[in-house]
C-alpha atoms as a PDB file:
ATOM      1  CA  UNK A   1     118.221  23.843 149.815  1.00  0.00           C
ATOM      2  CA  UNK A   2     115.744  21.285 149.541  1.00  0.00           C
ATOM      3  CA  UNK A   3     113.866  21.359 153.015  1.00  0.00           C
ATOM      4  CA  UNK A   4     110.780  21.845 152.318  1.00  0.00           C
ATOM      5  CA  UNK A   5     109.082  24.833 154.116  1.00  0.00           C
ATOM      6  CA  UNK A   6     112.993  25.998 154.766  1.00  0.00           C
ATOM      7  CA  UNK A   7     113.102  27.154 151.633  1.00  0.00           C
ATOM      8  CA  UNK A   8     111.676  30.464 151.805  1.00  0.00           C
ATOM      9  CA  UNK A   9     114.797  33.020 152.155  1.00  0.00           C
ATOM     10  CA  UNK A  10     113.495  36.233 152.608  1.00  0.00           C
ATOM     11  CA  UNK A  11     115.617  39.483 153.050  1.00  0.00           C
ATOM     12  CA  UNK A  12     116.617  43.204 151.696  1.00  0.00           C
ATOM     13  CA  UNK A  13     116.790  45.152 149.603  1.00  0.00           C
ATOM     14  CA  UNK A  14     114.010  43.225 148.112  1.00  0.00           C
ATOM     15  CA  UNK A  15     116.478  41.871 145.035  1.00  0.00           C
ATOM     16  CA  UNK A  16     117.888  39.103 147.646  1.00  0.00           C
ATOM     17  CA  UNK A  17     115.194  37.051 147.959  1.00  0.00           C
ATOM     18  CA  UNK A  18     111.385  37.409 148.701  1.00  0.00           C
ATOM     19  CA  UNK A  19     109.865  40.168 149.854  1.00  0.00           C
ATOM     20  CA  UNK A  20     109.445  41.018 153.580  1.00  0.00           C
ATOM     21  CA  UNK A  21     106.018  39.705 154.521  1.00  0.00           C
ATOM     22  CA  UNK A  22     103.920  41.715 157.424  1.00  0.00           C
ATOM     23  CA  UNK A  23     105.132  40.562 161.066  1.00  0.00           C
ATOM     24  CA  UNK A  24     109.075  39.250 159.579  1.00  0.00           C
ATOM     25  CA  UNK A  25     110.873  41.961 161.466  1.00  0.00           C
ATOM     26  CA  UNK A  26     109.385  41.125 164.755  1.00  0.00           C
ATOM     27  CA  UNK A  27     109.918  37.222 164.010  1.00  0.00           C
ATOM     28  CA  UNK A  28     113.652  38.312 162.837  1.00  0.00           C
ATOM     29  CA  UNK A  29     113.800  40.624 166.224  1.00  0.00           C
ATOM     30  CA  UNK A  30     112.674  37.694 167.986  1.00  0.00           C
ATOM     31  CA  UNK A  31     115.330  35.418 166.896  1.00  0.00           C
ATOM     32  CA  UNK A  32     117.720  37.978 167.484  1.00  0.00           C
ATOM     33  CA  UNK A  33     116.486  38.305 170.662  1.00  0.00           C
ATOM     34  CA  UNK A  34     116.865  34.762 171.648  1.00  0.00           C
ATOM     35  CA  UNK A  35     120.030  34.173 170.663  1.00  0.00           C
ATOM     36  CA  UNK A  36     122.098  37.462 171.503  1.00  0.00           C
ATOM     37  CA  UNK A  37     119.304  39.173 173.975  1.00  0.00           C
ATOM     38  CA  UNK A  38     120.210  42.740 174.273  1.00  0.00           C
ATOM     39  CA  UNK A  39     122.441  42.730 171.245  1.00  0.00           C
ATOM     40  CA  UNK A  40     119.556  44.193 169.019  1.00  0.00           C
ATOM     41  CA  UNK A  41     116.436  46.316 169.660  1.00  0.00           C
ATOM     42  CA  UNK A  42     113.064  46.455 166.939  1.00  0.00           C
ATOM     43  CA  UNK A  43     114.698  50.319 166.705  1.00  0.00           C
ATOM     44  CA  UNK A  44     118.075  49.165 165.422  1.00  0.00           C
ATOM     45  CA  UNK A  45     116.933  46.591 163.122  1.00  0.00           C
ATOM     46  CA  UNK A  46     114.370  48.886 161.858  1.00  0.00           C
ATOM     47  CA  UNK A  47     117.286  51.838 161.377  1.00  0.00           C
ATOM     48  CA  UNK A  48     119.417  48.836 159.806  1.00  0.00           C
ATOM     49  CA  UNK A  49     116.828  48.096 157.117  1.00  0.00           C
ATOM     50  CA  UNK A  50     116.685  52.192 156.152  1.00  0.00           C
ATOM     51  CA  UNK A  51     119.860  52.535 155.628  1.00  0.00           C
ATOM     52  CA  UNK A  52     121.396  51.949 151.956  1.00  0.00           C
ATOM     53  CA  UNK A  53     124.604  50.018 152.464  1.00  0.00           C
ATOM     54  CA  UNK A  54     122.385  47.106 154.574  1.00  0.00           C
ATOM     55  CA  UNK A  55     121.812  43.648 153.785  1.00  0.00           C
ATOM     56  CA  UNK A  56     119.785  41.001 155.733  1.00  0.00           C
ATOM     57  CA  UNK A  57     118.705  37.390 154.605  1.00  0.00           C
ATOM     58  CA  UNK A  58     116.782  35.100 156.869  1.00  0.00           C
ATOM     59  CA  UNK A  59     114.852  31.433 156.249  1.00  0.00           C
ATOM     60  CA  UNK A  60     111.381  30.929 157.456  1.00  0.00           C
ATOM     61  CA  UNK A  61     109.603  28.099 158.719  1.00  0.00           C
ATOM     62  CA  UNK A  62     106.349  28.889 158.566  1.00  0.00           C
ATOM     63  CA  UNK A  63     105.537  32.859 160.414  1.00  0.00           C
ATOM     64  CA  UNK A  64     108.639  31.746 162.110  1.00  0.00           C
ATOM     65  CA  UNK A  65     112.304  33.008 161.421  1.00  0.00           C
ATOM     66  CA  UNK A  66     114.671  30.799 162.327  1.00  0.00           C
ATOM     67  CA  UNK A  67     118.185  31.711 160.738  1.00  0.00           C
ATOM     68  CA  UNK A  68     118.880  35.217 159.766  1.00  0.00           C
ATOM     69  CA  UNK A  69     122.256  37.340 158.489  1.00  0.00           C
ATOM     70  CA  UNK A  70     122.549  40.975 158.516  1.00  0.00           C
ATOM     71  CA  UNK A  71     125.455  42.477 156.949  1.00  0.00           C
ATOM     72  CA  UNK A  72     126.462  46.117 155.462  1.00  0.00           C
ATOM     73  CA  UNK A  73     128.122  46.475 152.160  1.00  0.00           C
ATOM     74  CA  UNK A  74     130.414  49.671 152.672  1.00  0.00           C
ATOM     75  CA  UNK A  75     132.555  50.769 149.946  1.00  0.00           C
ATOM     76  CA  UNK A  76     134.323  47.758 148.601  1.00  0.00           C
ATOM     77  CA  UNK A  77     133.683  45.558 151.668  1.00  0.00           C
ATOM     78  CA  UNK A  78     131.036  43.166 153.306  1.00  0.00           C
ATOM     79  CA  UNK A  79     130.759  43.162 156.997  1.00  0.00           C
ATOM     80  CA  UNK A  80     128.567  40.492 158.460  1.00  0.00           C
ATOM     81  CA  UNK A  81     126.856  42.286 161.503  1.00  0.00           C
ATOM     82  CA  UNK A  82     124.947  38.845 163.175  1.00  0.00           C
ATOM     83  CA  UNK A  83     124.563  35.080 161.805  1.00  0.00           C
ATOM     84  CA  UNK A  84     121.952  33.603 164.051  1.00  0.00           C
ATOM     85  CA  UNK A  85     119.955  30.045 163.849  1.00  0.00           C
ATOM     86  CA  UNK A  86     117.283  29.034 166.478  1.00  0.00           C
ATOM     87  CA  UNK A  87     118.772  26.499 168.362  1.00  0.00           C
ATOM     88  CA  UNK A  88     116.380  23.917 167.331  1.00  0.00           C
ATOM     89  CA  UNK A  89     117.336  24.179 163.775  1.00  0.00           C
ATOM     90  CA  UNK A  90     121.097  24.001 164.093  1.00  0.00           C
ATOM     91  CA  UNK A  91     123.058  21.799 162.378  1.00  0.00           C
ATOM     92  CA  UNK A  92     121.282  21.843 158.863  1.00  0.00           C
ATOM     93  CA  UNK A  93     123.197  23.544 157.197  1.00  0.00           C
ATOM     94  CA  UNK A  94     120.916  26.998 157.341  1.00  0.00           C
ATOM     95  CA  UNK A  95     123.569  29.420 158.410  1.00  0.00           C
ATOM     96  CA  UNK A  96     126.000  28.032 155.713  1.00  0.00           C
ATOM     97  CA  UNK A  97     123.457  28.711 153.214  1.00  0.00           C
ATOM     98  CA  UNK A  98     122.608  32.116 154.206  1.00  0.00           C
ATOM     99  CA  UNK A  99     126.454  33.048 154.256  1.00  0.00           C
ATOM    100  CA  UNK A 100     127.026  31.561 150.779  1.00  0.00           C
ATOM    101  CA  UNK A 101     124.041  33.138 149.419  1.00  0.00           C
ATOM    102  CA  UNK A 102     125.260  36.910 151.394  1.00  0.00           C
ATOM    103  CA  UNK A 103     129.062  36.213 150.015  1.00  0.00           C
ATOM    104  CA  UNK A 104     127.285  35.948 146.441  1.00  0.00           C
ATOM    105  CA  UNK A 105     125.620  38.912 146.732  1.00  0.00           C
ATOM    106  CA  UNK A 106     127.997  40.498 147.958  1.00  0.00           C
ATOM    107  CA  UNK A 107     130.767  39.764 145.387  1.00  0.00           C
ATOM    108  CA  UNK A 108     127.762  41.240 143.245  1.00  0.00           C
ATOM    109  CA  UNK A 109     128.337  44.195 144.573  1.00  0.00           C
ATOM    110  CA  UNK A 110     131.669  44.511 144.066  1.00  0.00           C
ATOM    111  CA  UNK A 111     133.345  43.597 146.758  1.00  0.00           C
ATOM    112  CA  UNK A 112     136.660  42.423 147.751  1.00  0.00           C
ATOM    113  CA  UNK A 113     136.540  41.106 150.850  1.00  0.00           C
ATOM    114  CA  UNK A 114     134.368  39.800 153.828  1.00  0.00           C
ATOM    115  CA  UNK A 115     134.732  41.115 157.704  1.00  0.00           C
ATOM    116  CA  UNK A 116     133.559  39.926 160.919  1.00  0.00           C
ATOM    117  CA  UNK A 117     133.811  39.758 163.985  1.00  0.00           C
ATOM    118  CA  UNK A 118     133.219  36.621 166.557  1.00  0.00           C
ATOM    119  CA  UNK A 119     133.515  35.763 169.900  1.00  0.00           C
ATOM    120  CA  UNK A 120     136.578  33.653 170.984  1.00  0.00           C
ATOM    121  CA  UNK A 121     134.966  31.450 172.608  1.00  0.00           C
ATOM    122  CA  UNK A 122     132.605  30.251 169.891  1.00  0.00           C
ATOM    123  CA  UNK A 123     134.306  27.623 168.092  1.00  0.00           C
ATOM    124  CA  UNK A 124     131.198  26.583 166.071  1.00  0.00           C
ATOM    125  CA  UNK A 125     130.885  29.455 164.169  1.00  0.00           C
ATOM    126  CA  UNK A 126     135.123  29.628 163.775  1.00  0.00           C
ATOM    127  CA  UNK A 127     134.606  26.434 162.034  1.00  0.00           C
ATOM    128  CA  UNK A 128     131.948  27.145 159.663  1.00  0.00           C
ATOM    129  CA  UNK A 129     133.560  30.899 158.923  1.00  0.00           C
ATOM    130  CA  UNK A 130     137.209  28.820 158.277  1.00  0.00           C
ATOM    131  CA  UNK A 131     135.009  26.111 155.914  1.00  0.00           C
ATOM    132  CA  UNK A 132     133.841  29.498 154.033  1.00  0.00           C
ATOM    133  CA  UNK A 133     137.529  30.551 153.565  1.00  0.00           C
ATOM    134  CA  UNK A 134     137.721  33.118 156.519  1.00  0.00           C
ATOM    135  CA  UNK A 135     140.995  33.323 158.532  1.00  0.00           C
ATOM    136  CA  UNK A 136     141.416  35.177 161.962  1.00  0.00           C
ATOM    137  CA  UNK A 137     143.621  37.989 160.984  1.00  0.00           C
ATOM    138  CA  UNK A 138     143.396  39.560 164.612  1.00  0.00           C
ATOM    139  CA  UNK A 139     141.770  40.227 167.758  1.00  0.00           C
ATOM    140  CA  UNK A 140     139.947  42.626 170.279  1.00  0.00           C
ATOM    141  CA  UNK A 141     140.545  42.377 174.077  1.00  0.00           C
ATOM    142  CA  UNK A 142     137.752  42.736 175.935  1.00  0.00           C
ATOM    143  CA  UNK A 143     135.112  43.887 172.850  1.00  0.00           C
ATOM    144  CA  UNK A 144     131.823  41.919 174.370  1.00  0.00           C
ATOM    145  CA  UNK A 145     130.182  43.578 177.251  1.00  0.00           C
ATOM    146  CA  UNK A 146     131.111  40.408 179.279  1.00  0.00           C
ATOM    147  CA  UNK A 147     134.827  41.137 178.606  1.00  0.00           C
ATOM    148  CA  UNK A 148     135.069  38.835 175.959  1.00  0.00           C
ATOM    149  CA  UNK A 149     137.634  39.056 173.260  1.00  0.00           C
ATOM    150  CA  UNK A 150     136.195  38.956 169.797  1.00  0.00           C
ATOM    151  CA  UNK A 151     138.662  37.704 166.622  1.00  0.00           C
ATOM    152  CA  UNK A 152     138.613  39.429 163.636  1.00  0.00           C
ATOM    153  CA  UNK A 153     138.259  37.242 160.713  1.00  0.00           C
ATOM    154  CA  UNK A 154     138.200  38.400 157.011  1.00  0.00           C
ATOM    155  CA  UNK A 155     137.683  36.568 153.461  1.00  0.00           C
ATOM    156  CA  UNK A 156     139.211  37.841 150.511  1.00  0.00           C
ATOM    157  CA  UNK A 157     136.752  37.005 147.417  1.00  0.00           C
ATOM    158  CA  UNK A 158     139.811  37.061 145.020  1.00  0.00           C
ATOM    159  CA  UNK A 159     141.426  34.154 146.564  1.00  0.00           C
ATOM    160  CA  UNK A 160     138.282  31.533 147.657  1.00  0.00           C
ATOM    161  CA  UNK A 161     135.943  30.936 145.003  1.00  0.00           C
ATOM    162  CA  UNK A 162     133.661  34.434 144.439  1.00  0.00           C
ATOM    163  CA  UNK A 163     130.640  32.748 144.169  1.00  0.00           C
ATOM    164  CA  UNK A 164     127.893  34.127 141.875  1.00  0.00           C
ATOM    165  CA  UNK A 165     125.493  37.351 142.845  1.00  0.00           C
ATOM    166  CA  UNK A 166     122.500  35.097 141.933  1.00  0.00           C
ATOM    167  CA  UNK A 167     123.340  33.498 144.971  1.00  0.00           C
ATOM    168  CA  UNK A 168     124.550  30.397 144.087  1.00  0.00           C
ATOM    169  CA  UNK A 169     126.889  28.262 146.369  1.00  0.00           C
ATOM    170  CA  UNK A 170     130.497  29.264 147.461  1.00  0.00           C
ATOM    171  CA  UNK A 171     131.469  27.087 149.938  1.00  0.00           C
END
């Protein structure tokens, strides 16, 4: 990535990239928390880490997260759960690099295809998910709390570039 003290991705299981270091949840809960507040609680993230099928990556600045994904891997298919950047790190290219690296694992892992789901309204993320090779296959009425509809987007890995599971770049 070459940014200096951006360069520290950090995630689990452990084989994705450094190690959790003491006091990374709570940085990763806080930017969760600032960009989506209510979305996740330090219970949920902590339950998301337990479970098996769960990925998360996230860069660090310093004690500071400021870009995470968490995704599941269930069965033969990725579903990113949250892509998040602190807003005063947007635009350099850290969510694109944490999605390429999670599609490489992913493929890794043997799966086909990638799922999400975004709201409408952002078009920012649309963009960078369509520049991955995602295309909005549906939608759900009213899915956000606000009454939001989200789209449904997926990425098949057998017809965009797989990537490699040593996390190499796809897009």
């Amino acid at each position: 990535m070459g940014r200096g003290p951006l360069d520290r991705i950090v995630g689990w299981p452990e084989a994705v990239g450094e190690a959790p270091r003491p006091g990374d949840l709570d940085q990763l809960f806080s930017l969760l928390a600032s960009i989506q507040p209510g979305a996740w609680s330090m219970d949920r993230l902590q339950k998301e880490k337990a479970r098996g099928d769960s990925l998360a990556l996230w860069i660090g600045q310093g004690p500071a997260v400021v870009a995470a994904l968490l995704g599941r891997i269930i069965l033969d298919e990725f579903h990113i759960l949250d892509l998040a950047t602190a807003v005063a790190c947007r635009r350099r290219g850290l969510a694109r690099d944490l999605l390429s690296r999670a599609l490489g694992v992913a493929t890794g892992q043997g799966c086909s295809q990638a799922l999400l789901e975004i709201r409408a309204s952002n078009q920012a993320a649309q963009q960078l998910y369509e520049e991955a090779g995602f295309v909005v296959v549906g939608s759900r009425p009213r899915y956000y709390r606000d009454g939001e509809a989200a789209l449904l987007m997926t990425r098949p890995f057998d017809e965009v570039g797989q990537g490699a599971p040593d996390g190499e770049s796809i897009l």
